[in-house]
PDB file of N, CA and C in Angstrom:
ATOM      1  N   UNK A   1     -12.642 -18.293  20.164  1.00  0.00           N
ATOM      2  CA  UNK A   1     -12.238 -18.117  18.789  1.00  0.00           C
ATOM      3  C   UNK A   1     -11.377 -16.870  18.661  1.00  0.00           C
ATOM      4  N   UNK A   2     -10.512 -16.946  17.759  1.00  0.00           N
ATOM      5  CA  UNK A   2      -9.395 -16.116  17.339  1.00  0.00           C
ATOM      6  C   UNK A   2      -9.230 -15.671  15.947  1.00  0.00           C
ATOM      7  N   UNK A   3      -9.559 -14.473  15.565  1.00  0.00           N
ATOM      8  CA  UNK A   3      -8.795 -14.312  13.783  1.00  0.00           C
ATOM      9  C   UNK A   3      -7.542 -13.794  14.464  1.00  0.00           C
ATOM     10  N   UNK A   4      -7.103 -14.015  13.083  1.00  0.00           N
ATOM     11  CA  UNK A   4      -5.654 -13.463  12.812  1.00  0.00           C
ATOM     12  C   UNK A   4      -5.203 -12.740  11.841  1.00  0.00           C
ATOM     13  N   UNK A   5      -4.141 -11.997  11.272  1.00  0.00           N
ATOM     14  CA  UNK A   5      -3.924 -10.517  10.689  1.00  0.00           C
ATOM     15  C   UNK A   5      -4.734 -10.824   9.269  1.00  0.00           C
ATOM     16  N   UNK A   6      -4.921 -10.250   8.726  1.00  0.00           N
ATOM     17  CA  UNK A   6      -5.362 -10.050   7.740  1.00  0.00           C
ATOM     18  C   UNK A   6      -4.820  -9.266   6.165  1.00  0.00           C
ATOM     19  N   UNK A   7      -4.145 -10.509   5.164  1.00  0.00           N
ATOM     20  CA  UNK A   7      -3.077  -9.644   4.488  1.00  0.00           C
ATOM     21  C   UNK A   7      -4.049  -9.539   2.975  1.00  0.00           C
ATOM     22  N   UNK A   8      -4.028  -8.212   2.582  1.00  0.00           N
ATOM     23  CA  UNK A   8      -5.030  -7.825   1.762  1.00  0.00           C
ATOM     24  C   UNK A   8      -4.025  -8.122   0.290  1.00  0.00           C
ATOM     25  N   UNK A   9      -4.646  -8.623  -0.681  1.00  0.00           N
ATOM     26  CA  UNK A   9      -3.876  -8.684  -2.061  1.00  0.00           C
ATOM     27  C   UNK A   9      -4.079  -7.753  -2.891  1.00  0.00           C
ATOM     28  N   UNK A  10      -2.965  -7.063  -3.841  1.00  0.00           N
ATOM     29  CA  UNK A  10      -3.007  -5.932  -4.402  1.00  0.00           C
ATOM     30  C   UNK A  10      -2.716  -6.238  -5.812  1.00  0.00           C
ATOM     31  N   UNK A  11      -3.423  -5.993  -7.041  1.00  0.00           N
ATOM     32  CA  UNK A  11      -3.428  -6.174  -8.192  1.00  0.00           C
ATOM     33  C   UNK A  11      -2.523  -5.097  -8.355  1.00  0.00           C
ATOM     34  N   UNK A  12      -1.395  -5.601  -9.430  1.00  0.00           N
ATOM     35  CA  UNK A  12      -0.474  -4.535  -9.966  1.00  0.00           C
ATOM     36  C   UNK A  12      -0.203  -5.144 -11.464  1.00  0.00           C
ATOM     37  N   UNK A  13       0.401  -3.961 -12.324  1.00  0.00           N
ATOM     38  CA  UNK A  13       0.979  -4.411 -13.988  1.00  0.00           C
ATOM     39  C   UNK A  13       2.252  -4.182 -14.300  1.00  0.00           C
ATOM     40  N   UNK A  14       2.741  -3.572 -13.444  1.00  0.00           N
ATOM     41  CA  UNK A  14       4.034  -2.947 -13.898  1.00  0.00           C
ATOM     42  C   UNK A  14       4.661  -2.987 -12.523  1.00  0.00           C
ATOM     43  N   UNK A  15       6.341  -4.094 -12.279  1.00  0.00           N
ATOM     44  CA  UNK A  15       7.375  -4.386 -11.405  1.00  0.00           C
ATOM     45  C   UNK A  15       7.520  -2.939 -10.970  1.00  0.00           C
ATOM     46  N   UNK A  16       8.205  -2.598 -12.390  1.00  0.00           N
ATOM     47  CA  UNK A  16       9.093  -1.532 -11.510  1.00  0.00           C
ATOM     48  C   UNK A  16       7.903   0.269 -11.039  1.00  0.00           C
ATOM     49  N   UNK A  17       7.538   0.359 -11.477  1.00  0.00           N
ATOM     50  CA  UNK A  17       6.077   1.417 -11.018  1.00  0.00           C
ATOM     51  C   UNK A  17       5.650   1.026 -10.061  1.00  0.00           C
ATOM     52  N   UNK A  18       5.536  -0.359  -9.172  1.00  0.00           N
ATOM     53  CA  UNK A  18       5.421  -0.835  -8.348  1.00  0.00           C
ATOM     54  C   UNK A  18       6.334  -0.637  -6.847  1.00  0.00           C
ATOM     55  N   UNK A  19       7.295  -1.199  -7.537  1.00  0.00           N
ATOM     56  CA  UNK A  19       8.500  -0.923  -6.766  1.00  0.00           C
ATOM     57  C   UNK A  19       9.092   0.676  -6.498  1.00  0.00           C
ATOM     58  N   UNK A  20       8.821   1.713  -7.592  1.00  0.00           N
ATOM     59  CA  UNK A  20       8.850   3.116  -7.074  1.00  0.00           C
ATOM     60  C   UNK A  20       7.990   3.432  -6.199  1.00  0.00           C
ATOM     61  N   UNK A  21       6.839   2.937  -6.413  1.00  0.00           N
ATOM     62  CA  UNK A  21       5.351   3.091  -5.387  1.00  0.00           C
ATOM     63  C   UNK A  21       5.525   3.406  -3.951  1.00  0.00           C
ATOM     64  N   UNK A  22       5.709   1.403  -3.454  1.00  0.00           N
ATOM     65  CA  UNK A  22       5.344   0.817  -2.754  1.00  0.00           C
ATOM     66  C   UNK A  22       6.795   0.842  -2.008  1.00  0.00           C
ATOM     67  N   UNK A  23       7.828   0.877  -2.830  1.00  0.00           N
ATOM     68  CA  UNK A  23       8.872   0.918  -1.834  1.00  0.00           C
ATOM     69  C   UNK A  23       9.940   2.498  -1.797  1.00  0.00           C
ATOM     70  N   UNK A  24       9.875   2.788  -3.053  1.00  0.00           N
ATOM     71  CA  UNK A  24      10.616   4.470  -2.691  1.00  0.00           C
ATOM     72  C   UNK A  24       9.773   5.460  -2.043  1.00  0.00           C
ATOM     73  N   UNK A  25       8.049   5.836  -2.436  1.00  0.00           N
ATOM     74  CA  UNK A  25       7.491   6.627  -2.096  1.00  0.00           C
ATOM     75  C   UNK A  25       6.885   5.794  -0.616  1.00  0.00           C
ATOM     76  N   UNK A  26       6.162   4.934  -0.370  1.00  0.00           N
ATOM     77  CA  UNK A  26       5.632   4.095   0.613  1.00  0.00           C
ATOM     78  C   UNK A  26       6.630   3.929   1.650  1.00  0.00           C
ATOM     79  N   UNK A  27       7.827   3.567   1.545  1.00  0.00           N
ATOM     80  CA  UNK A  27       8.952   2.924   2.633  1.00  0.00           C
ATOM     81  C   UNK A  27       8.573   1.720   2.786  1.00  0.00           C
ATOM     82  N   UNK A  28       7.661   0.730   1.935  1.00  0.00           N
ATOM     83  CA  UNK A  28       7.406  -0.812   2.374  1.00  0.00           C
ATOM     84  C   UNK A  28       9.292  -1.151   2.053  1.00  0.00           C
ATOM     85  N   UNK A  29       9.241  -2.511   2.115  1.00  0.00           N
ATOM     86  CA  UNK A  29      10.059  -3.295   2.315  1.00  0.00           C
ATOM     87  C   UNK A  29       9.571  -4.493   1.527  1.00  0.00           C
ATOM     88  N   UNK A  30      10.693  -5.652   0.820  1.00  0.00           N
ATOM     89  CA  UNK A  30      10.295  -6.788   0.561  1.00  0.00           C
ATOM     90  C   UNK A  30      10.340  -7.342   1.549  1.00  0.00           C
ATOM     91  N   UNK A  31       9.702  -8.160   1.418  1.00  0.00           N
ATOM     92  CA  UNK A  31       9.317  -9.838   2.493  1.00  0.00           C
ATOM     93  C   UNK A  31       9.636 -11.226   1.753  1.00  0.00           C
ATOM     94  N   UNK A  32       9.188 -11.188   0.595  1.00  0.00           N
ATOM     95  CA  UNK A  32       9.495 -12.101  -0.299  1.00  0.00           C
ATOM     96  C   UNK A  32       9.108 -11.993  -1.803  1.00  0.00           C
ATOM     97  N   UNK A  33       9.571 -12.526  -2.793  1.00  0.00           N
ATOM     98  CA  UNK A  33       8.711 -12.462  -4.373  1.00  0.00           C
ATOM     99  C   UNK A  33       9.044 -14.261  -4.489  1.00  0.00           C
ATOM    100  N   UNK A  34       8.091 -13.825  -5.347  1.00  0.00           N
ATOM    101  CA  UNK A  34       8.229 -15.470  -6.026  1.00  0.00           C
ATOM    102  C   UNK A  34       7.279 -15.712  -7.806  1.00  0.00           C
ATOM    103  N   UNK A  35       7.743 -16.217  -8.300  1.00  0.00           N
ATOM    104  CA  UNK A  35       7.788 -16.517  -9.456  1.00  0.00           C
ATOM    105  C   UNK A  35       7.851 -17.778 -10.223  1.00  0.00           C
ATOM    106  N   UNK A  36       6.727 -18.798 -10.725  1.00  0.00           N
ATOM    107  CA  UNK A  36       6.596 -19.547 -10.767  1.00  0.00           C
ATOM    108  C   UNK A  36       7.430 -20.216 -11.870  1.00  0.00           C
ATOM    109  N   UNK A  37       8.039 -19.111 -12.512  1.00  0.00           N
ATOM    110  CA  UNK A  37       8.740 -19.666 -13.508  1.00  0.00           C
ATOM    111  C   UNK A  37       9.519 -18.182 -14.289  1.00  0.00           C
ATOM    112  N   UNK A  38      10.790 -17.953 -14.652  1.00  0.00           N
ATOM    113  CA  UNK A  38      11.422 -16.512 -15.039  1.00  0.00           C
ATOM    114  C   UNK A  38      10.307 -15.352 -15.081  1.00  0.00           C
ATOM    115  N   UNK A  39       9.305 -15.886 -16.771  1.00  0.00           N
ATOM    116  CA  UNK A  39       8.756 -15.255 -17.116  1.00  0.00           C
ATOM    117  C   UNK A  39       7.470 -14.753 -17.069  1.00  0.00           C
ATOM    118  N   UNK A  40       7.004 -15.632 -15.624  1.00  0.00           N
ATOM    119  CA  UNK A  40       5.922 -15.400 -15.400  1.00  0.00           C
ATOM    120  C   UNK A  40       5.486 -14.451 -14.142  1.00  0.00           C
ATOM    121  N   UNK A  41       4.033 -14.356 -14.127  1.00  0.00           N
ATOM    122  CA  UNK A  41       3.757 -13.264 -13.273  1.00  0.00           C
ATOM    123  C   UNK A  41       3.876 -12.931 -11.781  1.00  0.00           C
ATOM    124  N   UNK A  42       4.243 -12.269 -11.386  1.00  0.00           N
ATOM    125  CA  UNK A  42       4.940 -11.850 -10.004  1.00  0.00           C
ATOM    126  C   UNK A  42       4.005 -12.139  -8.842  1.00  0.00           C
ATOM    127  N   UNK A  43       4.304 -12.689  -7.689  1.00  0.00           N
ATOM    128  CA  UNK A  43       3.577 -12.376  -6.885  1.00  0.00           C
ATOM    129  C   UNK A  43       4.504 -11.777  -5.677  1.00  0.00           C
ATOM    130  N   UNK A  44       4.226 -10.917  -4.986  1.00  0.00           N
ATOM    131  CA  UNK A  44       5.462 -10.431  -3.890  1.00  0.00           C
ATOM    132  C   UNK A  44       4.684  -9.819  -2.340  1.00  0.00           C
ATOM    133  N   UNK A  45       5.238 -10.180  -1.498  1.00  0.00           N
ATOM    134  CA  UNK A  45       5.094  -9.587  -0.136  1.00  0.00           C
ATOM    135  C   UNK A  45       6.057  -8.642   0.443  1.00  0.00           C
ATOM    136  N   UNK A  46       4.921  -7.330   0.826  1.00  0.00           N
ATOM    137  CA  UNK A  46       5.512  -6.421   1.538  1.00  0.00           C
ATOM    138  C   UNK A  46       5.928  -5.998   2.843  1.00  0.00           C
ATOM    139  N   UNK A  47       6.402  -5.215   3.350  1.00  0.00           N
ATOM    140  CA  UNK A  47       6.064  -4.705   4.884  1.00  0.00           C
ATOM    141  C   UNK A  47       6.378  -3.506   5.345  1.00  0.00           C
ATOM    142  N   UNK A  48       6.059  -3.263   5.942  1.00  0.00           N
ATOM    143  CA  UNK A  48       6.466  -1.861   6.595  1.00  0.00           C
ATOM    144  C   UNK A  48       5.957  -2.176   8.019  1.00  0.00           C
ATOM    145  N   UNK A  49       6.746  -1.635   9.472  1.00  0.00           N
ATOM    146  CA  UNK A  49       6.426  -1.405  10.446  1.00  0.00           C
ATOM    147  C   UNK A  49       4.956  -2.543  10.623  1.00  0.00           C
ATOM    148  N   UNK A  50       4.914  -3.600  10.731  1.00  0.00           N
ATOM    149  CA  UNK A  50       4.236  -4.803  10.739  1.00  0.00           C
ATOM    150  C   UNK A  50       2.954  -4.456   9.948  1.00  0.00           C
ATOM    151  N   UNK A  51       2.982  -3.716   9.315  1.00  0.00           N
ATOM    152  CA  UNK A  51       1.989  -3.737   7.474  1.00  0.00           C
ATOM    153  C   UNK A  51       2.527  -4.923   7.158  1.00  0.00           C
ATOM    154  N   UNK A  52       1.474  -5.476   6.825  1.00  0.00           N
ATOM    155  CA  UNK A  52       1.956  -6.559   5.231  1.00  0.00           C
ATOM    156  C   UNK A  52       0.557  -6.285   4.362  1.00  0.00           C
ATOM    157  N   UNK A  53       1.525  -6.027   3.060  1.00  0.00           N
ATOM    158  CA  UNK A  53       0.577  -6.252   1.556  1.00  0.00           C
ATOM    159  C   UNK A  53       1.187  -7.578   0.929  1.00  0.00           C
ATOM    160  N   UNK A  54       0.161  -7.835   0.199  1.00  0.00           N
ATOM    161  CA  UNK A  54       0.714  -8.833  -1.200  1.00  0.00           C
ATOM    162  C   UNK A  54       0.410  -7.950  -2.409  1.00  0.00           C
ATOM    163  N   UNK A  55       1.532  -8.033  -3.426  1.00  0.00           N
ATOM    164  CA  UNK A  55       1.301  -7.018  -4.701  1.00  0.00           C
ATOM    165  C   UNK A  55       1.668  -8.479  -5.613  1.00  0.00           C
ATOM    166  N   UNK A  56       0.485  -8.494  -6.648  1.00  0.00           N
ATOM    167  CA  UNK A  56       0.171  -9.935  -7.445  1.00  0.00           C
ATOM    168  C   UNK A  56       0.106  -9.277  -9.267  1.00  0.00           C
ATOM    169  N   UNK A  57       1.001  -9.984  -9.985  1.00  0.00           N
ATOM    170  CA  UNK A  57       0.722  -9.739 -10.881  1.00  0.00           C
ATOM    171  C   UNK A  57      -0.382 -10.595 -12.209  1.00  0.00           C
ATOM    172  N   UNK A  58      -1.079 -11.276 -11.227  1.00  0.00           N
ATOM    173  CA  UNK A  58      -1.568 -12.752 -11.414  1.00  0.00           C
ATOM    174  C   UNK A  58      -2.862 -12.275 -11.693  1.00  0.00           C
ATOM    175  N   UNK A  59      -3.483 -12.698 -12.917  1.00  0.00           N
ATOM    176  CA  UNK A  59      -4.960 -11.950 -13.152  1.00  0.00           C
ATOM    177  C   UNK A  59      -5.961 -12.386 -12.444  1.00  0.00           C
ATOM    178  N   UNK A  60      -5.825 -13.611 -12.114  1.00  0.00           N
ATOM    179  CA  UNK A  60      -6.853 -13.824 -10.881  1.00  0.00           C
ATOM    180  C   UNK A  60      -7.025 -13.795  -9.576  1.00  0.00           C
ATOM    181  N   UNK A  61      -5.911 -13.257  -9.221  1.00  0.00           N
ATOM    182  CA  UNK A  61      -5.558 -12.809  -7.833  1.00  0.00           C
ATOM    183  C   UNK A  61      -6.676 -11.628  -7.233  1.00  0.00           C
ATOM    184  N   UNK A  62      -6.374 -10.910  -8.332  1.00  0.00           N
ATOM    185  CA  UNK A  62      -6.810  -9.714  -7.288  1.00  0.00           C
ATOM    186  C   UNK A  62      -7.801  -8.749  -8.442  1.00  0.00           C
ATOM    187  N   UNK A  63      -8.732  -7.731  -8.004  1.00  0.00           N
ATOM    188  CA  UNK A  63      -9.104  -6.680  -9.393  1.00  0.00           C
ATOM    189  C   UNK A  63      -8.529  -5.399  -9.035  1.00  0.00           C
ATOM    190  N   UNK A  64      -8.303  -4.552  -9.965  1.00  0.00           N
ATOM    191  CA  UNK A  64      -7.819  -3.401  -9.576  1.00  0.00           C
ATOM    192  C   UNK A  64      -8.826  -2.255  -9.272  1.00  0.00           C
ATOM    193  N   UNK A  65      -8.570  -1.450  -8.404  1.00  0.00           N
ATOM    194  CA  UNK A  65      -9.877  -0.577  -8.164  1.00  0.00           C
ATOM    195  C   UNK A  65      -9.747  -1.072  -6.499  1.00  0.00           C
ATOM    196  N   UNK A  66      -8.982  -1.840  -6.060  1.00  0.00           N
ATOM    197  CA  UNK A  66      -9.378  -2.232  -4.383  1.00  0.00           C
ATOM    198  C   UNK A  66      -9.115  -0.835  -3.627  1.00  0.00           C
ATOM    199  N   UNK A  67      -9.824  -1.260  -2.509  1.00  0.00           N
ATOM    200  CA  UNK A  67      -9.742  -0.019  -1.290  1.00  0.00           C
ATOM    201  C   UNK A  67      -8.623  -0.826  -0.164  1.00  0.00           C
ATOM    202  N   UNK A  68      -8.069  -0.427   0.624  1.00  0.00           N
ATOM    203  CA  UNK A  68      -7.252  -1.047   2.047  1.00  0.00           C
ATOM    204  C   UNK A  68      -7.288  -0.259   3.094  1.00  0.00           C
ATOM    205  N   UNK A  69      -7.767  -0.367   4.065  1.00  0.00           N
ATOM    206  CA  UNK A  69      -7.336   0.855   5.279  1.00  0.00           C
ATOM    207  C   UNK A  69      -6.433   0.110   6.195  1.00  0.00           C
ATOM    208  N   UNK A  70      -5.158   1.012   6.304  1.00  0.00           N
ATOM    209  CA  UNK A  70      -4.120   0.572   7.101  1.00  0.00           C
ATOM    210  C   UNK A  70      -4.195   1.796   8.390  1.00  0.00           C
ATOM    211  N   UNK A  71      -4.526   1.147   9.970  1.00  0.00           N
ATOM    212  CA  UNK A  71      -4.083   1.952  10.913  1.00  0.00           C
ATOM    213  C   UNK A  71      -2.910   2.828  11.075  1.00  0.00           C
ATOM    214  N   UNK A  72      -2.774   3.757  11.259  1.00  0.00           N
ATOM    215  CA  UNK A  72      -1.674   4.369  11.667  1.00  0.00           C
ATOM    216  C   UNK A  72      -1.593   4.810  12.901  1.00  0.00           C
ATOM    217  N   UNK A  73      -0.226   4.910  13.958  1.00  0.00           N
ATOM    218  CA  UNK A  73       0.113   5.721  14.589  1.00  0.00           C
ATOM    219  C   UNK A  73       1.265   6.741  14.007  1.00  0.00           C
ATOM    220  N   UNK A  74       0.569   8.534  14.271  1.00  0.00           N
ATOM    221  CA  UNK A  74       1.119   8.908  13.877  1.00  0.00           C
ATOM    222  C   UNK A  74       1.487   9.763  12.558  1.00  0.00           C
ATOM    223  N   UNK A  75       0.256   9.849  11.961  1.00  0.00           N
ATOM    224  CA  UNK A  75      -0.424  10.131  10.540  1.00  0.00           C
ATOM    225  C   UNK A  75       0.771  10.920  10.325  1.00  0.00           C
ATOM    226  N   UNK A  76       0.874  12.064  11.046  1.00  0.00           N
ATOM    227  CA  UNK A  76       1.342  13.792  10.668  1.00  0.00           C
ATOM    228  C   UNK A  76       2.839  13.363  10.492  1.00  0.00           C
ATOM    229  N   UNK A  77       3.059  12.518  11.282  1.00  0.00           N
ATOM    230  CA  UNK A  77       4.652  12.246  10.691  1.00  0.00           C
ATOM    231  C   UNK A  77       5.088  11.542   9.613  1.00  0.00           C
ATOM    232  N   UNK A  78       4.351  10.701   9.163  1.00  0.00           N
ATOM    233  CA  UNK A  78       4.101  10.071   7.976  1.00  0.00           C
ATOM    234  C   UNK A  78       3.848  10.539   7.002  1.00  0.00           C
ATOM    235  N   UNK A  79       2.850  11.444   6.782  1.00  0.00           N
ATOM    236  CA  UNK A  79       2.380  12.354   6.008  1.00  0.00           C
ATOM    237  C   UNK A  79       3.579  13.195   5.385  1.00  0.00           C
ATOM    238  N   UNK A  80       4.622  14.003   6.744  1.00  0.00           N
ATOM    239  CA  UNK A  80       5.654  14.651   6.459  1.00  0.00           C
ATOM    240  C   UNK A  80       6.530  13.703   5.698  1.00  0.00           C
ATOM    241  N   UNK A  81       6.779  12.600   6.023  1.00  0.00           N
ATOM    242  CA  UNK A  81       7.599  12.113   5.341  1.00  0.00           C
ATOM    243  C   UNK A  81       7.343  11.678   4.042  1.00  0.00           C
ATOM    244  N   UNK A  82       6.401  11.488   3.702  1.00  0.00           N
ATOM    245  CA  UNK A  82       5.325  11.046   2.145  1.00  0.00           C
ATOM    246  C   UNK A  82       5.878  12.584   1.483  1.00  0.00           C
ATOM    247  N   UNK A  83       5.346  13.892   1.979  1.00  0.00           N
ATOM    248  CA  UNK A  83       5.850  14.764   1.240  1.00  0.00           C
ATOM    249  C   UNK A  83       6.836  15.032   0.960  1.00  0.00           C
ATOM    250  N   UNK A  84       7.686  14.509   1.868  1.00  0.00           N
ATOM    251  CA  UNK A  84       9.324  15.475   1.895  1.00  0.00           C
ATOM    252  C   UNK A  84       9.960  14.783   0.689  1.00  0.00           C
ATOM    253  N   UNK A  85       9.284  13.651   0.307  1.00  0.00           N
ATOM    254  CA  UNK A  85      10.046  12.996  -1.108  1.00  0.00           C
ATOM    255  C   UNK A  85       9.330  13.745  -2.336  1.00  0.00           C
ATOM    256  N   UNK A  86       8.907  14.130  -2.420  1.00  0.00           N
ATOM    257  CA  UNK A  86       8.393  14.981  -3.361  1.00  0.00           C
ATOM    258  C   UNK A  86       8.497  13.637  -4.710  1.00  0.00           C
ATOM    259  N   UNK A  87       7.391  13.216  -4.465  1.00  0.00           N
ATOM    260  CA  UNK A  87       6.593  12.069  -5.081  1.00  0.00           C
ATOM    261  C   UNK A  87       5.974  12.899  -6.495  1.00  0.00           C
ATOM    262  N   UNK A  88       6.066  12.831  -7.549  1.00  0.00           N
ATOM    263  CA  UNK A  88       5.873  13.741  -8.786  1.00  0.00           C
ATOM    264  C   UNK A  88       3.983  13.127  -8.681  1.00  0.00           C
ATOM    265  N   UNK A  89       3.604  11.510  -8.460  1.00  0.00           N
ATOM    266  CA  UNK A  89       2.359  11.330  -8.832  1.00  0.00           C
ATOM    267  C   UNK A  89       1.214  11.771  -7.879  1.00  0.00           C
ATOM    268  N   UNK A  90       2.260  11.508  -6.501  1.00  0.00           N
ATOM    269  CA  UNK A  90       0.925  11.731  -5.443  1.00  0.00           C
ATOM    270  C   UNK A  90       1.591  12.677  -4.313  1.00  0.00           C
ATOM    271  N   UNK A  91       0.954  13.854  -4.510  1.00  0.00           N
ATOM    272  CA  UNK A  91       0.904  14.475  -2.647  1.00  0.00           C
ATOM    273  C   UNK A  91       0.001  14.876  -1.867  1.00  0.00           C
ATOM    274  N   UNK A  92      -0.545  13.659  -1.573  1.00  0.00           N
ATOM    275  CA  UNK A  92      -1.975  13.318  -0.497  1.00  0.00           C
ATOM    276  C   UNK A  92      -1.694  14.238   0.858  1.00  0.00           C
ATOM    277  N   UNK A  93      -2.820  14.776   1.529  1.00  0.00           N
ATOM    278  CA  UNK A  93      -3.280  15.123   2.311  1.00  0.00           C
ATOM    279  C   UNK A  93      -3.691  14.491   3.630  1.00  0.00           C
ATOM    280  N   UNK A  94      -4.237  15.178   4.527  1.00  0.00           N
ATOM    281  CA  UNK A  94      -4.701  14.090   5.771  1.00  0.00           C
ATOM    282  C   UNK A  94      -5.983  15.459   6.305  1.00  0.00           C
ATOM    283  N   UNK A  95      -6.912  14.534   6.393  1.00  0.00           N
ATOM    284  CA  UNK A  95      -8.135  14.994   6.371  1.00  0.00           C
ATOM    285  C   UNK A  95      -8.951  14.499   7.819  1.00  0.00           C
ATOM    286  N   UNK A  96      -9.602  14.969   8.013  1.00  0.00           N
ATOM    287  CA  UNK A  96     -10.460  14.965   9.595  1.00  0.00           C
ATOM    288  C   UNK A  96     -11.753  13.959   9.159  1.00  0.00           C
ATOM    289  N   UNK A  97     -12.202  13.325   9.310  1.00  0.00           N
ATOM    290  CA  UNK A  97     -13.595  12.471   8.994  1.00  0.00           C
ATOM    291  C   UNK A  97     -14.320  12.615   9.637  1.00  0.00           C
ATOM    292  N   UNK A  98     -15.926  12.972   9.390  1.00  0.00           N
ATOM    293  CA  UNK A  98     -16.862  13.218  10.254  1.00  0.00           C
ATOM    294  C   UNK A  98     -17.190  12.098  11.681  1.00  0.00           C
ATOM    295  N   UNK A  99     -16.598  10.974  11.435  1.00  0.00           N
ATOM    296  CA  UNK A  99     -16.412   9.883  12.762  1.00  0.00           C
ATOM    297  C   UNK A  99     -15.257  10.328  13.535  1.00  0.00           C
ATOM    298  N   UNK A 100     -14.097  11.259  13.099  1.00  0.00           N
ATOM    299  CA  UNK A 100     -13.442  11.440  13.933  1.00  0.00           C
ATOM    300  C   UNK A 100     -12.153  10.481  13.389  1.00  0.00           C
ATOM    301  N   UNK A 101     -11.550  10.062  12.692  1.00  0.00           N
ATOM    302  CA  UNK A 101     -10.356   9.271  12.196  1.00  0.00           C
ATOM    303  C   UNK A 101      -9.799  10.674  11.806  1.00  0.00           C
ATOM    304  N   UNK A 102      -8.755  10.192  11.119  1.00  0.00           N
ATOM    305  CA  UNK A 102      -7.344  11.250  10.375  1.00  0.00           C
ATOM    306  C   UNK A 102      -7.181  10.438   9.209  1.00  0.00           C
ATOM    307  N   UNK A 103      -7.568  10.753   7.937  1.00  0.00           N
ATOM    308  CA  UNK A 103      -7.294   9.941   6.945  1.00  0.00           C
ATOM    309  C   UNK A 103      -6.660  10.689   5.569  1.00  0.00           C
ATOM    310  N   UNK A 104      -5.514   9.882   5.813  1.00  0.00           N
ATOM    311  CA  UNK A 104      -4.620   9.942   4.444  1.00  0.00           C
ATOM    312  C   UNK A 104      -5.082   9.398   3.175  1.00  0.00           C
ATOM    313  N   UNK A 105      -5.563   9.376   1.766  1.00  0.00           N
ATOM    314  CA  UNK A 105      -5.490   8.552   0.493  1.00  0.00           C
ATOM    315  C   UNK A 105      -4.806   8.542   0.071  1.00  0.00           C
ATOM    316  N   UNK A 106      -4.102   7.774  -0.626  1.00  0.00           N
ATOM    317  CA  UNK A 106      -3.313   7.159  -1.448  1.00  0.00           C
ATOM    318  C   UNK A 106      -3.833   6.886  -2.704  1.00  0.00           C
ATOM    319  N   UNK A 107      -3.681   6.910  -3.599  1.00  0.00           N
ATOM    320  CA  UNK A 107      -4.171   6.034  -5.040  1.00  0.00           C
ATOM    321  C   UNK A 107      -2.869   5.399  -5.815  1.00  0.00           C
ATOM    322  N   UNK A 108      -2.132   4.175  -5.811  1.00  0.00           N
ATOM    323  CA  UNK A 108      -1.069   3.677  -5.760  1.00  0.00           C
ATOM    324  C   UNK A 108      -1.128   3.845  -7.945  1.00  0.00           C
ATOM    325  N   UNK A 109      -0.380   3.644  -8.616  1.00  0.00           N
ATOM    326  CA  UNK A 109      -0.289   3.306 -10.451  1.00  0.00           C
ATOM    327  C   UNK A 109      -0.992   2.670 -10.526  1.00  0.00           C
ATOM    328  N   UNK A 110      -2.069   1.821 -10.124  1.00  0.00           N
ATOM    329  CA  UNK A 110      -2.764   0.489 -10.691  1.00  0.00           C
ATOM    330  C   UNK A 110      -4.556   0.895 -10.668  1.00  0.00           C
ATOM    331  N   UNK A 111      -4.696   2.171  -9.748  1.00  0.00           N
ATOM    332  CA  UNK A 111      -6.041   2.572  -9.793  1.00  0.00           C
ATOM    333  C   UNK A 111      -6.352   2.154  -8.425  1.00  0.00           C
ATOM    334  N   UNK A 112      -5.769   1.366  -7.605  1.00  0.00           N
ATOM    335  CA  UNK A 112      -5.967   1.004  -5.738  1.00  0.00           C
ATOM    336  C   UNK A 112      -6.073   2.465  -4.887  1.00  0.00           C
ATOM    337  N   UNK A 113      -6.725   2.294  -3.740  1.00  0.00           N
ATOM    338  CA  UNK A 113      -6.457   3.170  -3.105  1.00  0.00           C
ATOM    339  C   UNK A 113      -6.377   2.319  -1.593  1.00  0.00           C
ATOM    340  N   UNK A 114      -5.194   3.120  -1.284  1.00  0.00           N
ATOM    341  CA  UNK A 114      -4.853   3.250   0.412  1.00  0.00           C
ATOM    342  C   UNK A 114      -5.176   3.727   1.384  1.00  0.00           C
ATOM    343  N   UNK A 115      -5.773   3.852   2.259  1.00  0.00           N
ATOM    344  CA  UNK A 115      -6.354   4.906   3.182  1.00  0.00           C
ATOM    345  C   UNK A 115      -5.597   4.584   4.565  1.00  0.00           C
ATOM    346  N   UNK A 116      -4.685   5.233   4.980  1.00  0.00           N
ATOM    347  CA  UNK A 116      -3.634   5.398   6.566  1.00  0.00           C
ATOM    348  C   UNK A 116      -4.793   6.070   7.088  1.00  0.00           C
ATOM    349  N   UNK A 117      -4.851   5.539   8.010  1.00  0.00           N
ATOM    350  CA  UNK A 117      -5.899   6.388   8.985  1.00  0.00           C
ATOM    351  C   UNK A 117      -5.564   6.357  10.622  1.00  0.00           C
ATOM    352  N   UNK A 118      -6.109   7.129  11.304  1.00  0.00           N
ATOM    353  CA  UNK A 118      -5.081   7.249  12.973  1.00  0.00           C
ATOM    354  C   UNK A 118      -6.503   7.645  13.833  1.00  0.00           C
ATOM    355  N   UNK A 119      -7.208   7.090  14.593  1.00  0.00           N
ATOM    356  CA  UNK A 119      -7.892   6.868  15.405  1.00  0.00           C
ATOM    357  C   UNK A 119      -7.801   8.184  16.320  1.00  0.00           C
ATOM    358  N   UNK A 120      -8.858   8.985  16.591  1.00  0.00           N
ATOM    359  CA  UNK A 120      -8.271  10.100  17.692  1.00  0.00           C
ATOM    360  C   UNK A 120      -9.108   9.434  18.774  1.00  0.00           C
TER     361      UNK A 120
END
């Protein structure tokens, strides 16, 4: 037996707060959006460096308040680069965990949190 990746869904309310988020401060990337009709609610896939999120504007998709831990290689450079944009909402840290990880938080506009974390 085999699993396979695992793409976590992300409750969001607002496109463009989203899109400053996830793609100016984050560096994701689109993958795809889709829209079942002009005016209706968004659903979209992300990526970064073989990350994938789904960000859903769909009320039954997802609740807000989720947790995600995304592996990292590489925290400290990431980290630098998270700061060097001088992000007005978030300038997260990277912290030592009593197991021994490197963990970054995130708390994205919607109340989610992200956790990059790097294995020592």
């Amino acid at each position: 037996m085999s699993l396979g990746q695992c793409t976590p869904i992300i409750r969001i309310f607002d496109v463009a707060k989203a899109e400053e988020f996830y793609f100016g401060f984050l560096g994701f990337e689109i993958e795809f959006h889709h829209r079942f009709e002009p005016d209706a609610p968004l659903y979209l896939g992300i990526t970064r460096d073989g990350c994938h999120l789904h960000l859903s504007e769909h009320h039954g998709d997802a609740s807000p308040g989720c947790a995600v831990r995304v592996a990292v290689d590489g925290i400290d450079a990431y980290h630098a680069e998270l700061i060097a944009k001088g992000y007005r909402y978030c300038r997260p840290g990277v912290e030592r965990m009593p197991w021994g990880d490197r963990e970054m938080r995130v708390g994205d506009p919607f109340g989610n949190r992200i956790v990059f974390f790097e294995s020592i």
